[in-house]
Protein backbone atom coordinates (compact mmCIF):
# COMPACT_ATOMS: atom_id res chain seq x y z
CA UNK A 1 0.00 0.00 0.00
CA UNK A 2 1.19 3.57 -0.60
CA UNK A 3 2.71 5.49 1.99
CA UNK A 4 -0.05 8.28 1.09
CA UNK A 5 -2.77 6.10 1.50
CA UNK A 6 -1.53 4.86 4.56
CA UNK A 7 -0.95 7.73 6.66
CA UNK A 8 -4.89 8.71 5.30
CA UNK A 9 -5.72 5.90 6.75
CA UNK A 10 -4.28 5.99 10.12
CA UNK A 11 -5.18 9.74 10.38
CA UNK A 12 -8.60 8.73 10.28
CA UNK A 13 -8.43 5.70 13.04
CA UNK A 14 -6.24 8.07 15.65
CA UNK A 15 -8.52 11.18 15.30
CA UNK A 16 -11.07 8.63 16.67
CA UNK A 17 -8.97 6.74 18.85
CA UNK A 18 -7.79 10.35 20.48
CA UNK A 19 -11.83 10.74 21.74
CA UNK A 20 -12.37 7.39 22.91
CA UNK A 21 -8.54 7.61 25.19
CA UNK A 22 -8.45 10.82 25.81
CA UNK A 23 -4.73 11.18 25.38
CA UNK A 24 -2.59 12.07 22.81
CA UNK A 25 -2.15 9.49 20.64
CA UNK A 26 -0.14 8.63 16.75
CA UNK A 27 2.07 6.80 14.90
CA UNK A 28 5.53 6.77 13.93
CA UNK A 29 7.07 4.65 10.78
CA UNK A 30 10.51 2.97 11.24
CA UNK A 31 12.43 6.41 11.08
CA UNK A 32 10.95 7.52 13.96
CA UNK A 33 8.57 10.15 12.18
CA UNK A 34 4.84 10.74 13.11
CA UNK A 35 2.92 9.71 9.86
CA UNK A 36 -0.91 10.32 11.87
CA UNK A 37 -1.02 12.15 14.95
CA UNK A 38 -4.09 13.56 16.98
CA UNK A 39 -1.58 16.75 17.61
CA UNK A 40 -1.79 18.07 13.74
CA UNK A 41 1.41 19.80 14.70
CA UNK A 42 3.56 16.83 15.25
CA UNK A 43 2.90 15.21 11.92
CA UNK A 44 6.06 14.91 9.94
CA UNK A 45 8.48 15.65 13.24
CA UNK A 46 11.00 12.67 14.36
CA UNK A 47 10.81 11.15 17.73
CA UNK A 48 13.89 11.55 19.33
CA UNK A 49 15.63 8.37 21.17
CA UNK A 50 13.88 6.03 18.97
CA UNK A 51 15.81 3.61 16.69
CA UNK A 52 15.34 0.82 14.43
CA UNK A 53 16.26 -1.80 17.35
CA UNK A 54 12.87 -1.05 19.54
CA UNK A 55 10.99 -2.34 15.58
CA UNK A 56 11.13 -5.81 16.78
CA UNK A 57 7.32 -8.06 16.59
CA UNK A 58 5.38 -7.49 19.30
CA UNK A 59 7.89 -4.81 21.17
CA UNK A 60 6.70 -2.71 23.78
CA UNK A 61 8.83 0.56 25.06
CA UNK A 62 8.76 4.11 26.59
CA UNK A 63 10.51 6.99 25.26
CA UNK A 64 10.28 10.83 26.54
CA UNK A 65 7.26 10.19 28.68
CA UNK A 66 5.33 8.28 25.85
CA UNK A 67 4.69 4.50 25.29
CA UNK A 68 4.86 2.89 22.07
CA UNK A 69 3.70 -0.59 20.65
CA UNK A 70 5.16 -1.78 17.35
CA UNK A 71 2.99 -3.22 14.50
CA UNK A 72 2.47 -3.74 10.69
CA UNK A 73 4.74 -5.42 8.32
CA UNK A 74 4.51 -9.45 7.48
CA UNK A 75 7.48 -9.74 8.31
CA UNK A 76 9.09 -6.85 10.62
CA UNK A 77 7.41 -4.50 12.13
CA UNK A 78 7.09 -0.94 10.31
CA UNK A 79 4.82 0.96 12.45
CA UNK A 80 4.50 1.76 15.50
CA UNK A 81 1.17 3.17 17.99
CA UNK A 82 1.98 6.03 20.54
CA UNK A 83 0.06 6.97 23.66
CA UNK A 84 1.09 9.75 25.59
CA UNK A 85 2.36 8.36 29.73
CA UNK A 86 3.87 5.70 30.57
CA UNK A 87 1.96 4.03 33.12
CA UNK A 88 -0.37 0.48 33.00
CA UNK A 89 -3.38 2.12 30.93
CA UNK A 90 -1.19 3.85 28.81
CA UNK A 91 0.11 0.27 27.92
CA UNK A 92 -3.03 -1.38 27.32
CA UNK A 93 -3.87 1.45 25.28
CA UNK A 94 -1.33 0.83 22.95
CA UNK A 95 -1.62 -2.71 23.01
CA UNK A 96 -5.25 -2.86 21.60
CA UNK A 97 -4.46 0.47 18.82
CA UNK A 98 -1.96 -1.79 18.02
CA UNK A 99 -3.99 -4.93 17.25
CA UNK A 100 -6.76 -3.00 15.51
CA UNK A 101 -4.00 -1.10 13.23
CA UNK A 102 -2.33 -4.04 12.40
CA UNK A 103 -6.01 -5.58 10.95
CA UNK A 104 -7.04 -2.54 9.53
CA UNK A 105 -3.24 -2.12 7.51
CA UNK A 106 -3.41 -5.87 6.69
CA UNK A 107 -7.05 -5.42 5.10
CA UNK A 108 -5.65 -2.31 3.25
CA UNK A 109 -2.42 -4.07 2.29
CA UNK A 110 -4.41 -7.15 0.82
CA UNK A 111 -6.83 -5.27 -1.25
CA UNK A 112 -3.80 -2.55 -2.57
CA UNK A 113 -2.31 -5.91 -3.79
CA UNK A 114 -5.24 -7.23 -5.38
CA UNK A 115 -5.37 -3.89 -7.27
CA UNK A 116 -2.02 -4.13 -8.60
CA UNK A 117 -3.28 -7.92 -10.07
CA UNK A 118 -6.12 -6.77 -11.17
CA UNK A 119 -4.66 -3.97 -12.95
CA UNK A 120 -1.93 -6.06 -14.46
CA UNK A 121 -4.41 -8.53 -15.41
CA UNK A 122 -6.62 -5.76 -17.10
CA UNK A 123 -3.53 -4.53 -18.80
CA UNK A 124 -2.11 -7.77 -19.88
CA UNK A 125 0.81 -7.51 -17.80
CA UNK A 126 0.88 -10.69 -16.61
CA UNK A 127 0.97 -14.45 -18.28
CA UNK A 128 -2.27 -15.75 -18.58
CA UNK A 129 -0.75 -19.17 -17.18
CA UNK A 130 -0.39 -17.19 -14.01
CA UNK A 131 -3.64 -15.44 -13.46
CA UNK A 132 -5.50 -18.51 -11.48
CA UNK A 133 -2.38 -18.78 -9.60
CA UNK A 134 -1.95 -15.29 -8.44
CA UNK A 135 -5.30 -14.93 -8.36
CA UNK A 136 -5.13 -18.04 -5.55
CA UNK A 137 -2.89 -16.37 -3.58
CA UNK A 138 -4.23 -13.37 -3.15
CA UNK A 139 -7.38 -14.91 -2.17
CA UNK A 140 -9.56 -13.05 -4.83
CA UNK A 141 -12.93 -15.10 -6.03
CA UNK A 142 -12.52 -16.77 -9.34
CA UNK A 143 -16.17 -18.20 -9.12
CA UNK A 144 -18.12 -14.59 -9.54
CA UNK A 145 -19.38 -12.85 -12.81
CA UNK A 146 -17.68 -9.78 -12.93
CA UNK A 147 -18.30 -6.73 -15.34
CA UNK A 148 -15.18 -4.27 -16.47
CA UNK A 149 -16.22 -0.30 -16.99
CA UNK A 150 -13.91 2.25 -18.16
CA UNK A 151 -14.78 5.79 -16.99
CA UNK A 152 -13.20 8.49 -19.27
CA UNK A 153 -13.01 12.10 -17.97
CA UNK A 154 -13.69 14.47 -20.18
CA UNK A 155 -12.93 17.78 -18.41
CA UNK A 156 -9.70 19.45 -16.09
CA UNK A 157 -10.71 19.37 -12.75
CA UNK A 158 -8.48 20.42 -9.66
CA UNK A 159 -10.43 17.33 -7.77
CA UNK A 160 -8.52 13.58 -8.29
CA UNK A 161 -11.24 11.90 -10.13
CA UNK A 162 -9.50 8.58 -9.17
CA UNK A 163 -10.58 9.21 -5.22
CA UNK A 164 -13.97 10.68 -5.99
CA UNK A 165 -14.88 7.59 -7.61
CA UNK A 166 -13.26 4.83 -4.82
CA UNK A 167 -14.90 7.41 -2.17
CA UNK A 168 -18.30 6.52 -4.18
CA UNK A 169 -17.80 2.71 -3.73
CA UNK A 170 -16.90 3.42 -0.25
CA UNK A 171 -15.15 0.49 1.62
CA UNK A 172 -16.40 -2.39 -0.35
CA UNK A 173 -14.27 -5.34 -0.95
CA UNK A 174 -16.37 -7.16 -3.84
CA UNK A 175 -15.49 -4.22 -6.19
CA UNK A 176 -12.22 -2.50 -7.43
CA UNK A 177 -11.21 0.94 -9.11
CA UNK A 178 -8.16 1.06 -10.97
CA UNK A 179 -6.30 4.04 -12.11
CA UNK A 180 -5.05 3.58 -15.29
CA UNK A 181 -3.73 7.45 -16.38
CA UNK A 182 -4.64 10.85 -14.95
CA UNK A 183 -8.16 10.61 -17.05
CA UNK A 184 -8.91 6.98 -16.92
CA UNK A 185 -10.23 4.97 -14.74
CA UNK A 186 -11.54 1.13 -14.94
CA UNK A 187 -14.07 -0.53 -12.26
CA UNK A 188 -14.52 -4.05 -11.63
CA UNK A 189 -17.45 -4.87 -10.33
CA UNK A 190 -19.16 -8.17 -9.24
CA UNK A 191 -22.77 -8.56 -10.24
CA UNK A 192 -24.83 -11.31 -9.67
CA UNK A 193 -26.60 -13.88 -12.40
CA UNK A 194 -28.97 -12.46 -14.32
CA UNK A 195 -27.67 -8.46 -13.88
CA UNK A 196 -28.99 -6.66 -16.84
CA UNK A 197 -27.27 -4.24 -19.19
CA UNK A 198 -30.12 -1.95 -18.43
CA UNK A 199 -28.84 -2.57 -14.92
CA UNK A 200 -25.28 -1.46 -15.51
CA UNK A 201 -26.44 1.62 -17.39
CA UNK A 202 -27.87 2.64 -14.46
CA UNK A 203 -25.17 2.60 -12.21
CA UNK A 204 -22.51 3.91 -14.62
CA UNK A 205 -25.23 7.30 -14.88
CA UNK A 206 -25.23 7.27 -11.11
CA UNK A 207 -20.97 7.89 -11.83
CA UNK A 208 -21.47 10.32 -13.88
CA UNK A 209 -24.22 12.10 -11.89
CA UNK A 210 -21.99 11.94 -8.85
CA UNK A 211 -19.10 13.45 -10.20
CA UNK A 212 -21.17 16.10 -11.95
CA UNK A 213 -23.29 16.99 -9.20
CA UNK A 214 -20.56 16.93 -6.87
CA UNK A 215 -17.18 18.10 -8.49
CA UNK A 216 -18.02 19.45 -11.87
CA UNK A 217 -16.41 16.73 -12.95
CA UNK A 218 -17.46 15.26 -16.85
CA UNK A 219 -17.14 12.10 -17.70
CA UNK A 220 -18.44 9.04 -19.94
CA UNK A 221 -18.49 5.73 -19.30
CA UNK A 222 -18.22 2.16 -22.15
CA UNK A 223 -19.78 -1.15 -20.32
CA UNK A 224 -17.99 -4.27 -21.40
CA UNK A 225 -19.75 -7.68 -20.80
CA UNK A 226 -20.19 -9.56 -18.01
CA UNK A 227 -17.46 -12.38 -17.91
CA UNK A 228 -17.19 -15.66 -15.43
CA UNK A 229 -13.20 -16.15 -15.26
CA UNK A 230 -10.66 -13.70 -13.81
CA UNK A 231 -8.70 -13.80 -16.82
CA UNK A 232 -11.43 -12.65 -19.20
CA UNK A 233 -11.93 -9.68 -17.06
CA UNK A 234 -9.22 -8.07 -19.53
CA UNK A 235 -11.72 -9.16 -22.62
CA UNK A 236 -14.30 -7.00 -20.77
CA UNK A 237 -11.94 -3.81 -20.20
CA UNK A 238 -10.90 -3.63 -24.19
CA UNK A 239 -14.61 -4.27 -24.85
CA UNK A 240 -15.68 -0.80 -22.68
CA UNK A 241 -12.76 1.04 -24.10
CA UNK A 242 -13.90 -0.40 -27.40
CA UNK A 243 -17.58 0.69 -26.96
CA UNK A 244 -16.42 4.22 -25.75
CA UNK A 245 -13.88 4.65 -28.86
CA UNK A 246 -16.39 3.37 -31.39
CA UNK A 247 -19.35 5.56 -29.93
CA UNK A 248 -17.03 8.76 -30.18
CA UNK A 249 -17.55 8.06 -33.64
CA UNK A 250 -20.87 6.49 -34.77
CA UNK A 251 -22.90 8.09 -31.59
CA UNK A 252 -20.65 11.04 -29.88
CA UNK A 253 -24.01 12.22 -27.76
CA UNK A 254 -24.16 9.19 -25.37
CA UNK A 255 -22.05 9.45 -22.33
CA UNK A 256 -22.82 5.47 -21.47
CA UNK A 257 -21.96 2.89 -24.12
CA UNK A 258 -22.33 -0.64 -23.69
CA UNK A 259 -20.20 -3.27 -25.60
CA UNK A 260 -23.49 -5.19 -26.21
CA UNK A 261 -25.42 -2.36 -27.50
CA UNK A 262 -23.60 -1.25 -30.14
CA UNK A 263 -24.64 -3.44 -32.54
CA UNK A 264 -22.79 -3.40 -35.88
CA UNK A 265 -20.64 -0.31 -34.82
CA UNK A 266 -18.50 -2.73 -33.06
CA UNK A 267 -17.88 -4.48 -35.93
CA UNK A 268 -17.32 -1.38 -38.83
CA UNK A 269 -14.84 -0.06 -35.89
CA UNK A 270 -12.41 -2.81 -36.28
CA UNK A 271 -12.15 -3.19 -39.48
CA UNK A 272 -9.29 -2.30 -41.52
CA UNK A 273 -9.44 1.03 -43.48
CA UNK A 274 -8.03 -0.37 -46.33
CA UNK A 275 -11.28 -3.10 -46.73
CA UNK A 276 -13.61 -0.17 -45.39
CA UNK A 277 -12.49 2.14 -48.76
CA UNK A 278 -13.01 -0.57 -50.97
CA UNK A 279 -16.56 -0.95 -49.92
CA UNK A 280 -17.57 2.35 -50.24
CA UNK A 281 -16.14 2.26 -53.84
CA UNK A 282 -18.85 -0.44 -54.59
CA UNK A 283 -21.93 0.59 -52.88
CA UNK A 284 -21.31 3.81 -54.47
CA UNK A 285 -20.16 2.96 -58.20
CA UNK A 286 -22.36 5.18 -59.85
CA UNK A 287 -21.07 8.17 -57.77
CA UNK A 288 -20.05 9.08 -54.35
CA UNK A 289 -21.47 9.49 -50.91
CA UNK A 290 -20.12 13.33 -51.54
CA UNK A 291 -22.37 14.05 -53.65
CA UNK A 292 -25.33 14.08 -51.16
CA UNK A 293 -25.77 17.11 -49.49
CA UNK A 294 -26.16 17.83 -45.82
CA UNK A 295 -29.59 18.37 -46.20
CA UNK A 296 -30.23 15.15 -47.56
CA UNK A 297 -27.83 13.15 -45.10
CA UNK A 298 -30.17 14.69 -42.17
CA UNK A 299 -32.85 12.76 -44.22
CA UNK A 300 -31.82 9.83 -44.43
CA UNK A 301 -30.61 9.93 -40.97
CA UNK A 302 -34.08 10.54 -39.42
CA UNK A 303 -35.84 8.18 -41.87
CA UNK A 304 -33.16 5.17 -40.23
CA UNK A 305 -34.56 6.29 -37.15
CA UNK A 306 -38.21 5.94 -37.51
CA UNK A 307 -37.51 2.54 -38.77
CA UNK A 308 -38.21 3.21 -43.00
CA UNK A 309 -41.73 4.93 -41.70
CA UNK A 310 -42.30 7.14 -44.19
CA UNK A 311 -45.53 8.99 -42.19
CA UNK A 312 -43.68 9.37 -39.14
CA UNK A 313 -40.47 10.82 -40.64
CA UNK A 314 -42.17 13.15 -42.64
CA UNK A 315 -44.12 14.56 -39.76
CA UNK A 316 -41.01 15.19 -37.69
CA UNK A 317 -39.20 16.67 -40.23
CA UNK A 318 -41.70 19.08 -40.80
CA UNK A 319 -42.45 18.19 -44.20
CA UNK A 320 -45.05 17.11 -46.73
CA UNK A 321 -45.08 13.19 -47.02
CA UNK A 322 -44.39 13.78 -51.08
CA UNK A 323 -41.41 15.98 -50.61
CA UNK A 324 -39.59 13.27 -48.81
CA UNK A 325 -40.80 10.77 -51.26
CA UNK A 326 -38.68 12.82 -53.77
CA UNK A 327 -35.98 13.04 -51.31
CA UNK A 328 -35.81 9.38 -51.56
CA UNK A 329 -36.28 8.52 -55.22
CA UNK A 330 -33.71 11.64 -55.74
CA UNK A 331 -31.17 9.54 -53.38
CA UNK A 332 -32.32 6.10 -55.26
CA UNK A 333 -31.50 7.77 -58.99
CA UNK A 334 -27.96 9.40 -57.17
CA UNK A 335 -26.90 5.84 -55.94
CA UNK A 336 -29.09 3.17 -57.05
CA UNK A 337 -30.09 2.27 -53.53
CA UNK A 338 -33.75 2.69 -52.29
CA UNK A 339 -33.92 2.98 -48.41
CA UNK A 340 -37.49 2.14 -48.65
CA UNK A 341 -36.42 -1.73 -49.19
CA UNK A 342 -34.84 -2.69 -45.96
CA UNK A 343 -31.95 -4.79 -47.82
CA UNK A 344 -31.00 -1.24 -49.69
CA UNK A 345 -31.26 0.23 -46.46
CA UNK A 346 -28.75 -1.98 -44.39
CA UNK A 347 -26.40 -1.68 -47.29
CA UNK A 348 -26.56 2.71 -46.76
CA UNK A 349 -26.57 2.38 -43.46
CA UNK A 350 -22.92 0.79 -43.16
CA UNK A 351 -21.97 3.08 -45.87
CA UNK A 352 -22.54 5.67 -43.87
CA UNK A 353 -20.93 4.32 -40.81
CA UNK A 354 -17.90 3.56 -42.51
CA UNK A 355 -17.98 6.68 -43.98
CA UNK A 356 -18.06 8.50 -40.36
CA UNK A 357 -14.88 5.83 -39.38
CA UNK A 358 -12.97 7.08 -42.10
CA UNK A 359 -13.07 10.55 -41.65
CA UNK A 360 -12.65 10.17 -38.07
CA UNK A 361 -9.59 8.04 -39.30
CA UNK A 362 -8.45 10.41 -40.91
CA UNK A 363 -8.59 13.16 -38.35
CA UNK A 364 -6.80 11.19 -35.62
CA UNK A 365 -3.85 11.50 -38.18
């Protein structure tokens, strides 16, 4: 675990340790410095007459009026708990802080590790051949469906987006958030059988809401599938960075994408350019998608999504049912494609998705 994270931690347990005593109380690491301290103004001062021979498991000793109680470390002690006296209930004092901070550390300690695997893991950092094993020894469940999300922030914020979110999961040890740069961020998230993409939708817009409402913070979020083995989980991470890449350019509105809602995006996205030009060349052989006009795109755009319903497209774009019907014949005698037969229209359609990928291809160069 990170020194930062643990001297946040311990700051927390001795503020309220310090009520329930009613002494001073702190901690020092093994170079005598106070890490947490009830007295704000002794954090980051040394302890003097303290040295690396009183760091032995289970030690007990009095310096300068205060008594101390090692802890921490698997193997030699790190830490140790100060109380303020030196008399019998100072002792006991120390005793049980250091019992509880020695649990709380080793909790910390065990899920910081399991972060570093499951990053790794997410990552591909690590053999596949050793995942089960690792995954063994660190005593995290391989028998749970687990779901990958990849939260993207999308403005500067002073606040660390990274703590906002683990702050929103609070202390729970079935899921995991995982930095991966300064505006990404992956969860991991147990669910149980029959957890609905619906489901997941809603709790990625409860992210975003949260770090809206709370910290100005923007974001977006892609939903990768639900997988069964701890090794797959890095399947479902490229499949929510996937769906987040792939709606940036077929649907850049939506702020939450899921992998299994994106239909034939997913597949246009991955193809190779190369293959994508060539079919554009064929839909289009007696001219080229450039010759349609914006005007017309918008069209055809809001006739694919009233499903080919010529009555209801018309009357949301505002128009007489026969001007569109010459919108589309003028479209069918520009490319020899008539939307109004649903195999014509699947064959636009992708035309004009590929279309999109290339240009935004072609921009990322």
């Amino acid at each position: 675990m990170s020194t930062i994270v643990s001297n946040k931690l311990f700051q927390n347990f001795i503020h309220q340790m310090h009520d329930a005593v009613g002494r001073a109380v702190g901690i020092i690491d093994s170079n005598a410095i106070v890490t947490a301290c009830s007295n704000l103004d002794q954090i980051g001062e040394k302890k003097a007459g303290i040295s690396n021979e009183f760091f032995t498991p289970a030690s007990t000793f009095v310096v300068n009026g205060c008594t101390y109680k090692s802890f921490a470390g698997k193997e030699q002690p790190n830490y140790a708990v100060f109380v303020t006296g030196d008399d019998e209930p100072a002792q006991h004092y120390a005793s049980i802080l250091a019992i509880s901070l020695s649990n709380i550390k080793q909790f910390y300690d065990e899920k910081y590790d399991k972060c570093n695997f499951i990053k790794n893991v997410l990552l591909d950092n690590i053999l596949p051949g050793d995942v089960h094993t690792k995954a063994h020894e660190l005593n995290f469940g391989t028998g749970v469906l687990r779901v990958c999300l990849f939260v993207r922030i999308t403005s500067k914020n002073d606040e660390s987006s990274f703590e906002v979110i683990k702050k929103f999961f609070g202390d729970k040890d079935k899921d995991y958030v995982i930095n991966i740069n300064e505006s990404e961020i992956a969860i991991v998230k147990e669910v149980e059988k029959g957890t609905t993409t619906s489901q997941l939708e809603d709790f990625a817009r409860s992210i975003i809401d949260t770090l809206m409402s709370e910290h100005y913070i923007q974001s977006c979020v892609g939903i990768g599938t639900i997988v069964k083995t701890v090794k797959d989980l890095s399947y479902s991470f490229k499949e929510a960075q996937v769906a987040l890449e792939a709606s940036k350019v077929f649907d850049s509105e939506k702020l939450i994408v899921s992998y299994d809602n994106l239909g034939i995006a997913r597949l246009v996205y991955q193809l190779p350019t190369t293959l994508c030009r060539i079919y554009l060349k064929e839909v289009f052989r007696n001219g080229s998608i450039e010759g349609l006009d914006q005007e017309t795109l918008f069209t055809i755009q809001r006739f694919f999504e009233n499903n080919l319903n010529i009555s209801e497209t018309s009357r949301k774009l505002f128009i007489h049912r026969n001007t569109l019907v010459y919108r589309l014949d003028k479209i069918k005698r520009l490319t020899a494609l008539d939307l109004r037969e649903f195999d014509d229209a699947i064959v636009f359609k992708i035309a004009l998705m590929v279309k999109k990928y290339l240009d935004q291809s072609a921009n990322d160069f």
